[in-house]
C-alpha atoms as a PDB file:
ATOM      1  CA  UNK A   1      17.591 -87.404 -17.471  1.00  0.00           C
ATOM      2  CA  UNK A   2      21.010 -86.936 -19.013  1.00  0.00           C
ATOM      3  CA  UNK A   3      22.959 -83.395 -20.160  1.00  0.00           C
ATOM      4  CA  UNK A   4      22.720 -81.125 -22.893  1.00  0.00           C
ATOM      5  CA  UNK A   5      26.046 -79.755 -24.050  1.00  0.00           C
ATOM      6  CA  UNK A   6      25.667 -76.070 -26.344  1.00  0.00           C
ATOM      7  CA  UNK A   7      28.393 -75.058 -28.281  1.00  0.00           C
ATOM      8  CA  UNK A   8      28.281 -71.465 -29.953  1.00  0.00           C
ATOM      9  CA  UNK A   9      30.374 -71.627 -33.219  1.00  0.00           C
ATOM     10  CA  UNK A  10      31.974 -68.619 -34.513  1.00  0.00           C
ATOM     11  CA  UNK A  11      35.195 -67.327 -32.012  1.00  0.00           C
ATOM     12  CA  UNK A  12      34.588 -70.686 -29.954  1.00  0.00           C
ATOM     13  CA  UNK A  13      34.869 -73.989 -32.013  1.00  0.00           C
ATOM     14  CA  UNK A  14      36.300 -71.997 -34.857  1.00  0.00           C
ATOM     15  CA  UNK A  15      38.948 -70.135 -32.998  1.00  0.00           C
ATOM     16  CA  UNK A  16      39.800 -67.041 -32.999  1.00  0.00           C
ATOM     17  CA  UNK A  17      37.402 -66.270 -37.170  1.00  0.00           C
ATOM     18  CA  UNK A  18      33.711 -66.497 -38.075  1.00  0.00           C
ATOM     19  CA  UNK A  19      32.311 -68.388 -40.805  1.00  0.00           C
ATOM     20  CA  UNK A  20      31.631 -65.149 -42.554  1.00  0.00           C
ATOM     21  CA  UNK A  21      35.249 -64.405 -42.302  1.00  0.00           C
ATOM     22  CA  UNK A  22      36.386 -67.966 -43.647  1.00  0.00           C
ATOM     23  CA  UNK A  23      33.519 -67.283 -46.455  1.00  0.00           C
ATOM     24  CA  UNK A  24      35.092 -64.082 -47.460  1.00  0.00           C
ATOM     25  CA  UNK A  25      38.481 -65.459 -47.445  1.00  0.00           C
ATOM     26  CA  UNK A  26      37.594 -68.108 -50.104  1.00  0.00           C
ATOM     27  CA  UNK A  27      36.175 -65.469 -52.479  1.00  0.00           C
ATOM     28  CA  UNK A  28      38.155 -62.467 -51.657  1.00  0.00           C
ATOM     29  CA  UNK A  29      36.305 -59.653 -50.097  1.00  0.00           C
ATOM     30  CA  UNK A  30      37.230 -59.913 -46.814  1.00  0.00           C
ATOM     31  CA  UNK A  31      37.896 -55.948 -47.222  1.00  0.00           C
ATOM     32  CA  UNK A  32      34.080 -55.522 -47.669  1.00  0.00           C
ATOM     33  CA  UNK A  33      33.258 -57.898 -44.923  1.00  0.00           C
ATOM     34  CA  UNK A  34      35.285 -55.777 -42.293  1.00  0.00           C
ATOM     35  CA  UNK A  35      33.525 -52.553 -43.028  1.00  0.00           C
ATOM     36  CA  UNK A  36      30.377 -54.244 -42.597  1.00  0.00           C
ATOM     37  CA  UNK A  37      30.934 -56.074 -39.873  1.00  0.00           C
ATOM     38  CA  UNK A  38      31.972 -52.320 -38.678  1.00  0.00           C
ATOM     39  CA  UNK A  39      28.548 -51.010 -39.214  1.00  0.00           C
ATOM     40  CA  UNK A  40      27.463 -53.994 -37.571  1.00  0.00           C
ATOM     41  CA  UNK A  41      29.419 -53.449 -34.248  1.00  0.00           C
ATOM     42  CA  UNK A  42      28.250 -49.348 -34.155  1.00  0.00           C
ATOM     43  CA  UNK A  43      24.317 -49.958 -34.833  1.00  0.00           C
ATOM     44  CA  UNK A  44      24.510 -48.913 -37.968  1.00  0.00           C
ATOM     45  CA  UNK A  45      22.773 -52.247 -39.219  1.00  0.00           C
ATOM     46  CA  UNK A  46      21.202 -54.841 -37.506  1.00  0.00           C
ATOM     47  CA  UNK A  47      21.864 -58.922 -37.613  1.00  0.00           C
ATOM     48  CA  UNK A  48      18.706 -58.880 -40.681  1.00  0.00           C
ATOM     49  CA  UNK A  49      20.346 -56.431 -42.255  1.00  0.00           C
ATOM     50  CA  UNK A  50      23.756 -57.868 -41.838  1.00  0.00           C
ATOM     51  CA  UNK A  51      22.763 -61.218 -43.285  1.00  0.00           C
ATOM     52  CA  UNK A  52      21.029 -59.077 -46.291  1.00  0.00           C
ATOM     53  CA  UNK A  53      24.620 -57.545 -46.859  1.00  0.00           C
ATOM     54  CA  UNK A  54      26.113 -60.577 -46.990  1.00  0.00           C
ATOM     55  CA  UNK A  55      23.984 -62.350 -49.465  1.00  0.00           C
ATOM     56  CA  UNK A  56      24.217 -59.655 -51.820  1.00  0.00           C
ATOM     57  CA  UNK A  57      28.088 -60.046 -51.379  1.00  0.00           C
ATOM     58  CA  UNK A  58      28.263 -64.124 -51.903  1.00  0.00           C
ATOM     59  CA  UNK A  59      26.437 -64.171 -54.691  1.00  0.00           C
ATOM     60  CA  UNK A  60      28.761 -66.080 -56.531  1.00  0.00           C
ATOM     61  CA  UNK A  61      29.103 -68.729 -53.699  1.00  0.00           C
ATOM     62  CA  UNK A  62      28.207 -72.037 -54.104  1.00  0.00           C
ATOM     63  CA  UNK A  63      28.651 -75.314 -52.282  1.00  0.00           C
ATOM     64  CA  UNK A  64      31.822 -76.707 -53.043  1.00  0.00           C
ATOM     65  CA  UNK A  65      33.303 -72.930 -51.890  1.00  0.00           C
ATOM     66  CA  UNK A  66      31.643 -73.574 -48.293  1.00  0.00           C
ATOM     67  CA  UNK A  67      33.208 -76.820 -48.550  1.00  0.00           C
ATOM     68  CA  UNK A  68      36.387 -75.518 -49.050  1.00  0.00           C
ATOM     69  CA  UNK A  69      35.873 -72.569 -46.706  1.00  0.00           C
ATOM     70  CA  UNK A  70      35.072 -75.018 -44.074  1.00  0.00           C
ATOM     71  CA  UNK A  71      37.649 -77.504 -44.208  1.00  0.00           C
ATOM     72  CA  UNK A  72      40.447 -74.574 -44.057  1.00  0.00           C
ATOM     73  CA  UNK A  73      38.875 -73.135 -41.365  1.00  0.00           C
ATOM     74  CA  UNK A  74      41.415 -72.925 -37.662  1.00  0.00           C
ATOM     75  CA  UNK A  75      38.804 -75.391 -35.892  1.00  0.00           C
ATOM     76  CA  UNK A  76      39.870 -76.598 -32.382  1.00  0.00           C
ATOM     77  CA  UNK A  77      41.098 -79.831 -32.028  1.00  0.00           C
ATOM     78  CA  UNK A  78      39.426 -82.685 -30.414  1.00  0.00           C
ATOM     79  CA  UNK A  79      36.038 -81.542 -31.985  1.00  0.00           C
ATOM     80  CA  UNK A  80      35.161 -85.249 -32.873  1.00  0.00           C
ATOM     81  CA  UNK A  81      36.858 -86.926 -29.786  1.00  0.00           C
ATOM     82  CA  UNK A  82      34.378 -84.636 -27.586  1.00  0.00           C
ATOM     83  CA  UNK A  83      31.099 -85.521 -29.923  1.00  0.00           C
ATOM     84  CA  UNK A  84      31.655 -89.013 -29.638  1.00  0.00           C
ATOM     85  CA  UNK A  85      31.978 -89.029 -25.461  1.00  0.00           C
ATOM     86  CA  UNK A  86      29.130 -87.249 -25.155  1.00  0.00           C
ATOM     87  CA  UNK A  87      27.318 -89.469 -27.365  1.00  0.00           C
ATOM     88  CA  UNK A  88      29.351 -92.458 -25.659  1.00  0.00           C
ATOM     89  CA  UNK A  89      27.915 -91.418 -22.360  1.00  0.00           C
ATOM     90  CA  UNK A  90      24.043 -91.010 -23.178  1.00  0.00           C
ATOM     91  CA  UNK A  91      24.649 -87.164 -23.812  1.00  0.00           C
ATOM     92  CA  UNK A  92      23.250 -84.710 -26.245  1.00  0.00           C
ATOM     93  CA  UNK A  93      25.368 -81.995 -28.128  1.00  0.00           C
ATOM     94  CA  UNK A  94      24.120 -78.948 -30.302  1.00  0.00           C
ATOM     95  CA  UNK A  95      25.514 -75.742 -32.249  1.00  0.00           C
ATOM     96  CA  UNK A  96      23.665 -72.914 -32.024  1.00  0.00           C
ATOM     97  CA  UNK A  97      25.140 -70.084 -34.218  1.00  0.00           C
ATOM     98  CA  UNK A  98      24.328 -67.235 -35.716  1.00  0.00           C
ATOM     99  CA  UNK A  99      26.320 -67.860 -38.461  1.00  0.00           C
ATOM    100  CA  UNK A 100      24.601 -69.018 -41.650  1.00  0.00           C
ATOM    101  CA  UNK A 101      22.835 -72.599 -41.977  1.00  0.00           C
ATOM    102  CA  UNK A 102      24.930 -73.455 -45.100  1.00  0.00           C
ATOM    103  CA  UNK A 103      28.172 -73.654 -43.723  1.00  0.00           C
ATOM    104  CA  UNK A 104      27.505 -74.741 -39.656  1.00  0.00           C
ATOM    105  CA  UNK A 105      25.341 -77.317 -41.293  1.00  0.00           C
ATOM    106  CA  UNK A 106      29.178 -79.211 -42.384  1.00  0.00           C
ATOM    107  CA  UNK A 107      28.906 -79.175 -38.057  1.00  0.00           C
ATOM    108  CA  UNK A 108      27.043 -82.814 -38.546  1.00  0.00           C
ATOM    109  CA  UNK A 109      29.908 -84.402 -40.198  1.00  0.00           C
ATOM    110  CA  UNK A 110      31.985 -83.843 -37.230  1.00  0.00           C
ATOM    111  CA  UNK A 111      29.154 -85.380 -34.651  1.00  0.00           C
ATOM    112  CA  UNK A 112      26.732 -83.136 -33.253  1.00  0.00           C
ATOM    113  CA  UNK A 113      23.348 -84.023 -32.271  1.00  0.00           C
ATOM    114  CA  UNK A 114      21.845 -80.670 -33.927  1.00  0.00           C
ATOM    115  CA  UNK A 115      22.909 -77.568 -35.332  1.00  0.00           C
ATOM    116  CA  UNK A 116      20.715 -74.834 -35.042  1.00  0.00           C
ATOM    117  CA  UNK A 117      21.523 -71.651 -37.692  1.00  0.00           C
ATOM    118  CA  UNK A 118      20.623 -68.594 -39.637  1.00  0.00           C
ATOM    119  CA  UNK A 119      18.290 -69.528 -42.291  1.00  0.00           C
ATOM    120  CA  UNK A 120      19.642 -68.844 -45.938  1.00  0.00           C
ATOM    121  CA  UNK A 121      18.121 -69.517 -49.439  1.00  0.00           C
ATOM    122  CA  UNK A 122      19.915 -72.718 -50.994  1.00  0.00           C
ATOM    123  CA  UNK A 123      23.473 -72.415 -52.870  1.00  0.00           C
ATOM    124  CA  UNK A 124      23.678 -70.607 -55.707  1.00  0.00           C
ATOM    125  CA  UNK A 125      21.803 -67.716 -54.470  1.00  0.00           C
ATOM    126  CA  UNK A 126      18.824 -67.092 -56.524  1.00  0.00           C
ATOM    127  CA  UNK A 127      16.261 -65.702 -53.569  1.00  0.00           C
ATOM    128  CA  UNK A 128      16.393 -63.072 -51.108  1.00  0.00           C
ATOM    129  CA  UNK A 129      17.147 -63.845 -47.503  1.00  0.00           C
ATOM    130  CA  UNK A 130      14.329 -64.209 -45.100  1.00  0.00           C
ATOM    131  CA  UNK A 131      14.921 -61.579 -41.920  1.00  0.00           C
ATOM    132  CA  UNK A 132      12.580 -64.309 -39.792  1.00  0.00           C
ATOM    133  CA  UNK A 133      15.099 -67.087 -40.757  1.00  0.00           C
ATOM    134  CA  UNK A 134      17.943 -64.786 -39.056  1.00  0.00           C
ATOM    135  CA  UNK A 135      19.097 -65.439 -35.301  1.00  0.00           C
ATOM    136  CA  UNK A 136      20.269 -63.008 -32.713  1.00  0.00           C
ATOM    137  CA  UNK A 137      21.406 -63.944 -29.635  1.00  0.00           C
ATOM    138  CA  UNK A 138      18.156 -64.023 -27.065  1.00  0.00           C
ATOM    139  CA  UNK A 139      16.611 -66.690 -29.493  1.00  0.00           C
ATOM    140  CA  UNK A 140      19.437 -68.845 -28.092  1.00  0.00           C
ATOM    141  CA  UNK A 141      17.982 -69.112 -24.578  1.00  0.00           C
ATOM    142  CA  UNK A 142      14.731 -69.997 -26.749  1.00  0.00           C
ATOM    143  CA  UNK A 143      16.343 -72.267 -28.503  1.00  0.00           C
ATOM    144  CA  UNK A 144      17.904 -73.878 -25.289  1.00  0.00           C
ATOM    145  CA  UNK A 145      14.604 -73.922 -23.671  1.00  0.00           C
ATOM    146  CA  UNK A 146      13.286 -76.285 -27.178  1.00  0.00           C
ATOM    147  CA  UNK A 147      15.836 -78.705 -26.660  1.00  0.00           C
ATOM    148  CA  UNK A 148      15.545 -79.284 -23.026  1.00  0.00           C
ATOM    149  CA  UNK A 149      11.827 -79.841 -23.720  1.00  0.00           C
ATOM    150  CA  UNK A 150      12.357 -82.217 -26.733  1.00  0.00           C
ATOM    151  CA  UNK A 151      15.420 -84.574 -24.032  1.00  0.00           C
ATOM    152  CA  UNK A 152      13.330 -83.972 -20.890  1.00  0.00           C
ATOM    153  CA  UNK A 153      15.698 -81.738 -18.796  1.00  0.00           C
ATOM    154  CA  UNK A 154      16.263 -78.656 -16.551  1.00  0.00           C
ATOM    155  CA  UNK A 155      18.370 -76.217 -16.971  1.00  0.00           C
ATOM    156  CA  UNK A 156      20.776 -77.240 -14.180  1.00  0.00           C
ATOM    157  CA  UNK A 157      21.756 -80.365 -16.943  1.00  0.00           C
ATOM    158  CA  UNK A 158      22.392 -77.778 -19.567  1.00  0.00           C
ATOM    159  CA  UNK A 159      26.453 -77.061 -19.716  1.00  0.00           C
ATOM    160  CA  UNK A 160      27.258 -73.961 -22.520  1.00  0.00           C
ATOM    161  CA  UNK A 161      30.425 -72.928 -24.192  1.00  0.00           C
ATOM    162  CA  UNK A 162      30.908 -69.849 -25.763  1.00  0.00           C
ATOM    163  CA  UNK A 163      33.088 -66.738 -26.167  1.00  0.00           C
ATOM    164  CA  UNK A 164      31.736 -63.578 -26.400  1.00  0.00           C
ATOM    165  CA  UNK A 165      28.739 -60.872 -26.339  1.00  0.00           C
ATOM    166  CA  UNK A 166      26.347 -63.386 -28.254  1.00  0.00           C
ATOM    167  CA  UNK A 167      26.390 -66.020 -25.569  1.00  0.00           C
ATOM    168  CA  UNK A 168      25.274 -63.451 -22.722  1.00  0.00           C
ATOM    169  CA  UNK A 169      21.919 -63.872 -22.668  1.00  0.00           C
ATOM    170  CA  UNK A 170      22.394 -67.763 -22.643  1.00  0.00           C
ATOM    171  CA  UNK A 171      25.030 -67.641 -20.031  1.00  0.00           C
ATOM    172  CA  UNK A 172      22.943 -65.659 -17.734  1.00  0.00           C
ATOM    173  CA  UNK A 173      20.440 -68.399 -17.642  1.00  0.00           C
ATOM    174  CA  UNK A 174      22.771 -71.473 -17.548  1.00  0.00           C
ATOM    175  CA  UNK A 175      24.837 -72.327 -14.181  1.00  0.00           C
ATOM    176  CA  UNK A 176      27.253 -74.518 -15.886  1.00  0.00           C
ATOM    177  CA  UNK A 177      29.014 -71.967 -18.134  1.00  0.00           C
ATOM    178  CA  UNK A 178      32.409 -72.199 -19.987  1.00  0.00           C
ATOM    179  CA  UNK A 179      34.267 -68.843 -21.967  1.00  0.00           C
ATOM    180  CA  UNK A 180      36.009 -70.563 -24.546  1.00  0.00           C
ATOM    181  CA  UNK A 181      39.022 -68.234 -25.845  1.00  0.00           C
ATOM    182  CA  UNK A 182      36.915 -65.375 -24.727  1.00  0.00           C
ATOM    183  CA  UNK A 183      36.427 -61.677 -24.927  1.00  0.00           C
ATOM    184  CA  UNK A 184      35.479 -59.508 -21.635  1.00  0.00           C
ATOM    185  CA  UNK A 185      31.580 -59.689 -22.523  1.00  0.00           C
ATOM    186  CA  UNK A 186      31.333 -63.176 -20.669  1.00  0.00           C
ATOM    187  CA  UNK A 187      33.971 -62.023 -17.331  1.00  0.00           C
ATOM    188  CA  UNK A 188      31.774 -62.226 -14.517  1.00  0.00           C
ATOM    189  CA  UNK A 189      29.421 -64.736 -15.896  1.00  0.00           C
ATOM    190  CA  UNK A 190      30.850 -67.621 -16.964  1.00  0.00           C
ATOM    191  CA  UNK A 191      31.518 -70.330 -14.478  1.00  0.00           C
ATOM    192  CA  UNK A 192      34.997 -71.365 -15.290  1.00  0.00           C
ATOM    193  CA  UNK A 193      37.192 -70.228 -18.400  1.00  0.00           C
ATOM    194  CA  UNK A 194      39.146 -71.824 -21.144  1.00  0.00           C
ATOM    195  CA  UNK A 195      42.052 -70.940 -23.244  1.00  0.00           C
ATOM    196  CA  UNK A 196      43.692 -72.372 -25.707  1.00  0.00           C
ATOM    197  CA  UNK A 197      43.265 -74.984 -28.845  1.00  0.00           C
ATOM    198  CA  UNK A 198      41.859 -78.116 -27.840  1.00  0.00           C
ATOM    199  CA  UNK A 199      38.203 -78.767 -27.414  1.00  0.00           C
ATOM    200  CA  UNK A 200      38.911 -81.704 -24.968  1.00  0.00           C
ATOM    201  CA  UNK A 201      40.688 -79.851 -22.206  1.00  0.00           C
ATOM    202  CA  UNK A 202      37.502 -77.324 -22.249  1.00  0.00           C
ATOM    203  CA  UNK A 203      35.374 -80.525 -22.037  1.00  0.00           C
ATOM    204  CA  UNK A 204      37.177 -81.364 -19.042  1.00  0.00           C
ATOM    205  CA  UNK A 205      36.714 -78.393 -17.580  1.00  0.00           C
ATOM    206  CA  UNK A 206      33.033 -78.427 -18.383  1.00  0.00           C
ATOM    207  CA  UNK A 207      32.350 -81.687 -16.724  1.00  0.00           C
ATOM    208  CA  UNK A 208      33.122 -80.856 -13.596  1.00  0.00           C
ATOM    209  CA  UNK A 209      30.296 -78.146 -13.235  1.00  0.00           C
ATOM    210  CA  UNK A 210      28.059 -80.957 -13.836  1.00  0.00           C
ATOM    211  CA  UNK A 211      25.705 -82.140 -11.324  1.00  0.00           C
ATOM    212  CA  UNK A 212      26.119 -85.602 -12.157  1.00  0.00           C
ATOM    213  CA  UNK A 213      23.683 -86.893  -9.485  1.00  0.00           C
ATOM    214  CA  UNK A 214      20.901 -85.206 -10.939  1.00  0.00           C
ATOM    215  CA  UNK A 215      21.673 -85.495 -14.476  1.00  0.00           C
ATOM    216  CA  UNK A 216      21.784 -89.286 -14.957  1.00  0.00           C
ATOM    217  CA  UNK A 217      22.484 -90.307 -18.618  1.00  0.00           C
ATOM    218  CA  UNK A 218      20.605 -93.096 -19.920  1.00  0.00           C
ATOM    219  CA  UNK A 219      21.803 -94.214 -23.035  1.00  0.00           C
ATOM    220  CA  UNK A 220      19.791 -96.153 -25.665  1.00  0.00           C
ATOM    221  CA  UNK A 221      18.432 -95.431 -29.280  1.00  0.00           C
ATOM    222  CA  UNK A 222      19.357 -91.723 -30.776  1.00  0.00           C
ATOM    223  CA  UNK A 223      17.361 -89.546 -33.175  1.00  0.00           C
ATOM    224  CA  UNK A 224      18.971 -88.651 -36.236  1.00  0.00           C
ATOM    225  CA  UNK A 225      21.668 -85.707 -36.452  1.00  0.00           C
ATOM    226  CA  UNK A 226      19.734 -82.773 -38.063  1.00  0.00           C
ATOM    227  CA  UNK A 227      20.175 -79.170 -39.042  1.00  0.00           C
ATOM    228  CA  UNK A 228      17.164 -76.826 -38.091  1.00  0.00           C
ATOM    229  CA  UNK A 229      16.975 -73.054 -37.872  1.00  0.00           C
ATOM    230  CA  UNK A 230      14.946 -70.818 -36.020  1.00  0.00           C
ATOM    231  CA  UNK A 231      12.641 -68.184 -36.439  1.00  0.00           C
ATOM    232  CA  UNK A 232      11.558 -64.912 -34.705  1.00  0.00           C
ATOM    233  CA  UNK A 233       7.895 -66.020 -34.462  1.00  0.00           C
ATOM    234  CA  UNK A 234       5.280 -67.701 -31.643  1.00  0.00           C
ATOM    235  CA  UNK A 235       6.817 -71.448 -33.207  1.00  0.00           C
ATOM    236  CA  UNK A 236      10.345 -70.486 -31.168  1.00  0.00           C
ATOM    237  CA  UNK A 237       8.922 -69.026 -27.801  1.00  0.00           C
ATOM    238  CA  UNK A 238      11.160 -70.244 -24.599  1.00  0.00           C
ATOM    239  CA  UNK A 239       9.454 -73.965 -23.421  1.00  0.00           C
ATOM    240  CA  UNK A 240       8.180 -74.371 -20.100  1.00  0.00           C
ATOM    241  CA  UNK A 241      10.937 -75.554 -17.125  1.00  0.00           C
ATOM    242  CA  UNK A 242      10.868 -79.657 -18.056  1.00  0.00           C
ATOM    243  CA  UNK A 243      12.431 -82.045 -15.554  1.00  0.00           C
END
């Protein structure tokens, strides 16, 4: 078999901000951003709706901003030392984010297996946003589900770290659950709990909710890193129990 580790982005890996926040920040409406993200947290728009917003508000972004954006962003430490152990030991690691494709996608660089993200049109904007390219938090359980089907496993050899309301619905069906910096949407769920700024003393943590007896690693040749993003349609429906 072997383990799958999932790490949610936005408030976990990138501590305490959000991508969208970090994109703001480089091109100065972070003012606008807030009272959206506002509207978001009352209902007034949805996560479709949010990422419509959003593109109307970046449209001067381009790729070397991301870059930018990304590289100033108040990451965790250890992000790289914990990529290559898992890889070291047979393991698999994905991001699954809400957060737009453009910027998780600099994720790779750092040594993730996969990094799974809200579908955007290419930099410089010049098409609309697709609503079927845009995540919400159930599709990560589907998305989970993919994985484990592609590496062979159950979900007992699935570990998850996240941090706050979007990671419920995975955390419910994971046993091996860590709240990374978290808010009170994963108390009572998560396994064990994390807080503070390196990535490695999480990973620690993590391991030990592993049942290492029935999630033998085997290591040997790798598929190639990739960047994928999921849709709301019949391609992205949960895979059977595998393993």
């Amino acid at each position: 078999m072997g383990i799958l580790h999932v790490f949610d982005m936005d408030g976990t890996l990138l501590r305490g901000s959000s991508a969208s926040y970090q994109v703001a920040q480089a091109l100065g409406n972070v003012d606008d951003l807030i009272a959206l993200e506002t509207q978001l947290a009352a209902g007034e728009v949805d996560s479709p709706g949010f990422a419509v917003a959003v593109h109307r508000m970046w449209l001067n972004l381009t790729p070397a901003l991301v870059a930018t954006a990304f590289a100033a962003s108040p990451w965790l430490t250890g992000i790289r030392e914990v990529c290559a152990d898992i890889r070291r030991r047979g393991e698999w690691s994905a991001v699954i984010t809400l957060s737009p494709d453009f910027f998780a996608s600099h994720l790779l660089d750092l040594g993730f297996d996969e990094v799974v993200a809200s579908r955007f049109p290419a930099l410089p904007f010049t098409e609309p946003v697709d609503p079927t390219g845009i995540l919400n938090p159930i599709d990560k359980v589907r998305i989970v589900d993919r994985l484990r089907a592609r590496y062979g496993l159950s979900r007992s050899c699935c570990v998850a770290y996240g941090d706050s309301m979007s990671d419920v619905p995975l955390f419910r069906q994971l046993e091996a659950t860590i709240a990374v910096n978290a808010d009170e949407h994963l108390d009572g769920i998560a396994a064990t709990s994390y807080h503070g700024g390196d990535l490695t003393e999480a990973y620690a943590l993590a391991r030990a909710l592993i049942p290492s007896s029935q999630c033998l690693s085997l290591p040997g040749p790798r598929r190639e890193a990739s960047t994928t993003v999921a849709t709301n349609d019949a391609a992205f429906e949960p895979a059977g129990e595998c393993g």
